[in-house]
Structure formats: C-alpha cells, structure tokens
N, C-alpha and C. Protein backbone atom coordinates (compact mmCIF):
# COMPACT_ATOMS: atom_id res chain seq x y z
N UNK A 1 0.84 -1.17 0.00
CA UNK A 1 0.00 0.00 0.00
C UNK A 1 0.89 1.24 0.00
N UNK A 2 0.34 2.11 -1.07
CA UNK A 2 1.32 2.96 -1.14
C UNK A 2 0.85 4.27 0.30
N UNK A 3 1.65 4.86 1.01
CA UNK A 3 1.35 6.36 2.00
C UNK A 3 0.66 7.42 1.04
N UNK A 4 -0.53 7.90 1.92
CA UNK A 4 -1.04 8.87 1.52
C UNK A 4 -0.50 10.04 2.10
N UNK A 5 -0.86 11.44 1.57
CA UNK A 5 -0.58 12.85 1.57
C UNK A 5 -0.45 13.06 3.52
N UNK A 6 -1.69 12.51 3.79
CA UNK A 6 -1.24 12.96 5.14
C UNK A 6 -1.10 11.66 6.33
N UNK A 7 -0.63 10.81 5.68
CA UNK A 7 0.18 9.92 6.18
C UNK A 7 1.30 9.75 7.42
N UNK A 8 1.30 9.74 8.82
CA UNK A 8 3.22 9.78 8.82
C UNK A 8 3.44 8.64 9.19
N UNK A 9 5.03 8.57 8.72
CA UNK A 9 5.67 7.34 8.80
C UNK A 9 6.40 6.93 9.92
N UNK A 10 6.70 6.53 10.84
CA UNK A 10 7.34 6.19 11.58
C UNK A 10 8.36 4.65 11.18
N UNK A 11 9.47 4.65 11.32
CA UNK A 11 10.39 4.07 10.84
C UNK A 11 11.41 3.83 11.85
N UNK A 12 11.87 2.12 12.01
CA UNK A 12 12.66 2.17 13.32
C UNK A 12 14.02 1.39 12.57
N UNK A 13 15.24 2.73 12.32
CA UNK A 13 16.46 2.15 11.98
C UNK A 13 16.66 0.58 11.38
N UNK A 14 18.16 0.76 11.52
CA UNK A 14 18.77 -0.60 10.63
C UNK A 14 18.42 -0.41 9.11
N UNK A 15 18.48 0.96 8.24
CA UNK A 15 18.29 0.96 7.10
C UNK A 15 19.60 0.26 6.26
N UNK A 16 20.69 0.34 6.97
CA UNK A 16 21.92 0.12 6.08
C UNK A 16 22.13 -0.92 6.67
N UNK A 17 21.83 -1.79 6.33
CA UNK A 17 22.25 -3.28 7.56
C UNK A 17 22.65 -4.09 5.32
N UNK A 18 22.41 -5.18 5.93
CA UNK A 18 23.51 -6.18 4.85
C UNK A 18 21.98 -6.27 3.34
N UNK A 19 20.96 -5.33 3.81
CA UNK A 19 19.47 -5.81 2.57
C UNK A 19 20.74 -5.79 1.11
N UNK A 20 19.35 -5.98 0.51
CA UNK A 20 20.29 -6.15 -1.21
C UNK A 20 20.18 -4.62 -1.92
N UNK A 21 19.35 -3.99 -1.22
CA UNK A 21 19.16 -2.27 -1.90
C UNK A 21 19.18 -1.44 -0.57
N UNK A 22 20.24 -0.79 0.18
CA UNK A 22 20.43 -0.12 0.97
C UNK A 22 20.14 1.41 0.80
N UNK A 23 20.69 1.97 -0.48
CA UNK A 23 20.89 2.99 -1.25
C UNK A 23 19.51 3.23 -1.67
N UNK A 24 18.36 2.17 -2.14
CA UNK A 24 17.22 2.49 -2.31
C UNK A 24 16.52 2.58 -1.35
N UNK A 25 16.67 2.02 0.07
CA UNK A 25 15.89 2.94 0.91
C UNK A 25 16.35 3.90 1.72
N UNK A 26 17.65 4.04 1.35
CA UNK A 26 17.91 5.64 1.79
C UNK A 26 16.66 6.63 0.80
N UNK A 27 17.10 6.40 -0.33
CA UNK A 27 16.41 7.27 -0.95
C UNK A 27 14.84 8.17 -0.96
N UNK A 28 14.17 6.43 -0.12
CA UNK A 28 12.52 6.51 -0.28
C UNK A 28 12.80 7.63 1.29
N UNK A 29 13.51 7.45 2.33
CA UNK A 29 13.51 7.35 3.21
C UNK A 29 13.37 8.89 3.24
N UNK A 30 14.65 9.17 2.39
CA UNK A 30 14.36 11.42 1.93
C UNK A 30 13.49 11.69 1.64
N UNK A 31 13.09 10.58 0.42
CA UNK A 31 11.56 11.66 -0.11
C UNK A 31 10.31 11.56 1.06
N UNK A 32 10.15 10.86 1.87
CA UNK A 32 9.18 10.71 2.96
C UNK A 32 9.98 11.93 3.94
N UNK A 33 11.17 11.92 4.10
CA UNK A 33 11.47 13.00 4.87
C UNK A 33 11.35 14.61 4.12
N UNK A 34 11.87 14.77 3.01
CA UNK A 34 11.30 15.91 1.98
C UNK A 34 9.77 16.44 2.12
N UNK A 35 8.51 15.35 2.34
CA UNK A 35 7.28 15.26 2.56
C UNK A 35 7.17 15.92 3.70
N UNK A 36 8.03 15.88 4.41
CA UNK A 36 7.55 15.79 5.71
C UNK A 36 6.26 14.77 6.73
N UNK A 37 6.43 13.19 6.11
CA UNK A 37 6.04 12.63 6.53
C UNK A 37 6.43 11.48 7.89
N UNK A 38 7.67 11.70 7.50
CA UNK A 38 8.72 10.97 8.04
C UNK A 38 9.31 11.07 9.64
N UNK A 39 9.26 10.18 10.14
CA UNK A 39 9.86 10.15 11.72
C UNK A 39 10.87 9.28 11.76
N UNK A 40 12.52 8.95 11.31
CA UNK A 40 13.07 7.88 11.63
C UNK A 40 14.38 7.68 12.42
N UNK A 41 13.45 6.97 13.06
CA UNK A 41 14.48 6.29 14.30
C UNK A 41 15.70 5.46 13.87
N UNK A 42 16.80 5.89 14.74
CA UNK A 42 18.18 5.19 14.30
C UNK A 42 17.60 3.93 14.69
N UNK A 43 18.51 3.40 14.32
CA UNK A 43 19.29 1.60 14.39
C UNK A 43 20.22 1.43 15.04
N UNK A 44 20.92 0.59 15.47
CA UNK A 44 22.33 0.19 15.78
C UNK A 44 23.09 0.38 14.69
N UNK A 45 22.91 0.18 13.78
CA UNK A 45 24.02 0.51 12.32
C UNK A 45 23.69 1.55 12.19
N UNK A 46 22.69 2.79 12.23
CA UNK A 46 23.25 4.20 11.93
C UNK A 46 23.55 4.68 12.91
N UNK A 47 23.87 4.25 14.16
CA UNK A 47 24.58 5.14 15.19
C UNK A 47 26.13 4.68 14.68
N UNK A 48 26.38 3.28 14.32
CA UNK A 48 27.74 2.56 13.84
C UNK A 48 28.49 3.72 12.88
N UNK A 49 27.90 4.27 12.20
CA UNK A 49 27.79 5.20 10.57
C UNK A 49 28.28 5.90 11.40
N UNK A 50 27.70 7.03 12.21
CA UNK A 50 27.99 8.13 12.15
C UNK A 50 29.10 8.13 13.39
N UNK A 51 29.50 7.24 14.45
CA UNK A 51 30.47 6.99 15.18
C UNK A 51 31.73 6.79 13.98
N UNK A 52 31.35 5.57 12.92
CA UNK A 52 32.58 5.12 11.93
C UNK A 52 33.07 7.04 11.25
N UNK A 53 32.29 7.75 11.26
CA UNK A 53 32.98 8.99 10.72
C UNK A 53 34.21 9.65 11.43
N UNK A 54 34.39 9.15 12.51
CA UNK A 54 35.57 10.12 13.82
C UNK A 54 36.45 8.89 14.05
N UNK A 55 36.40 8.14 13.81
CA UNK A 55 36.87 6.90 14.69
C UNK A 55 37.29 5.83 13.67
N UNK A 56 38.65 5.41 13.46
CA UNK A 56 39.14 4.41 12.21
C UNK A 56 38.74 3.26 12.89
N UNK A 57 38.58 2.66 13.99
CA UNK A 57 38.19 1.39 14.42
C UNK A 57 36.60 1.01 14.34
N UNK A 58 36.03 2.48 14.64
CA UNK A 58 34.38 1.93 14.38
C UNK A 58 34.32 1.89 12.80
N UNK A 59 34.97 2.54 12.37
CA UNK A 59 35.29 2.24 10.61
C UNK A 59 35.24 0.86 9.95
N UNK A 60 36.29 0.06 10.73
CA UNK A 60 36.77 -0.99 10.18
C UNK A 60 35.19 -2.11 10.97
N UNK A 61 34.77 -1.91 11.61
CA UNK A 61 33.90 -2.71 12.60
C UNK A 61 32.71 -2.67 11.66
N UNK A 62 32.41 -1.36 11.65
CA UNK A 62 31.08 -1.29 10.49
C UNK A 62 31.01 -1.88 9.04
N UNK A 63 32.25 -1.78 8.65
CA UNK A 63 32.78 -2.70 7.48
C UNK A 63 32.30 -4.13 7.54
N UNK A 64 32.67 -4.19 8.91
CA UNK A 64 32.63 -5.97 9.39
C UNK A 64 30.86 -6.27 9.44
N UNK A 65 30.08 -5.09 9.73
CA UNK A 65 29.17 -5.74 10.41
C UNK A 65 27.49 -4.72 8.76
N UNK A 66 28.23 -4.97 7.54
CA UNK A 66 27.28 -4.79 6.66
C UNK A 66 27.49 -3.74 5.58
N UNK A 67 28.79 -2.55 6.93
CA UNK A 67 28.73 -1.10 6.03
C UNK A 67 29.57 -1.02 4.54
N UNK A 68 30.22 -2.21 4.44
CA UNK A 68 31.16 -2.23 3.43
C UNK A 68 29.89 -2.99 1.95
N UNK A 69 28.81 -3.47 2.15
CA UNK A 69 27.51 -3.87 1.58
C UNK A 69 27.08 -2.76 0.81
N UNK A 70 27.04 -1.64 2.11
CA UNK A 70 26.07 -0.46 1.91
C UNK A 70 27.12 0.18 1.23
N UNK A 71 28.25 0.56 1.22
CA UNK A 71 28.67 1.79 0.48
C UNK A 71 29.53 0.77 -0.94
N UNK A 72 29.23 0.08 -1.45
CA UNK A 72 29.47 -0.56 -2.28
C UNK A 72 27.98 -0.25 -3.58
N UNK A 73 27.00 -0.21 -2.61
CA UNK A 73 25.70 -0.31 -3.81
C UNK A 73 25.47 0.66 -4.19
C-alpha cells in the first residue's frame, strides 16, 4: 500500500544493515522526509555510521558488520 498525503511514517532504523538495496531505501527514506512525513528512528548501524565517521576502528567494525555492503551499492 502505497502512503497517503497525510500519512506519517514512523520508521525504526537498521536501514543500512547487509538488505540487497540499501541505497534504495535511503532514498525513499528522503523523499518521505522531503514530505515531511517521516519520523526515523536510528538503528544500531546508523549510530555505527555516524560513530565510523571520527573513529578508524568503528570504521573498520562497520565494514565488518554490513557497512562495506552499503557503500558498495
């Protein structure tokens, strides 16, 4: 079913985990946030993300645990 106009979404993380289209639900994930429909809750892998940005070990860990999946697609 597709969301209607005044719809909101609530969404609970793990978008970038090991799926086969990571990159495609980032994408849906903006345009629901663009809408302003959108509420989404981290995951354990996007807190991983944005820790792996400061830190070469949460780097290599996130690699280990899907992120090397996600920035590949």
């Amino acid at each position: 079913m597709k969301p209607q106009l005044n719809d909101q979404i609530i969404t609970l993380g793990d978008y970038i985990d090991r799926g086969p289209d990571s990159k495609g639900i980032i994408k849906r994930l903006l345009a629901w946030h663009h809408t302003g429909q959108l509420t989404a809750l981290r995951g354990n892998h996007e807190l991983m993300m944005l820790d792996a940005q400061t830190n070469r070990q949460k780097k290599i860990r996130l690699r280990g645990c899907g992120g090397s999946a996600t920035l590949i697609t």
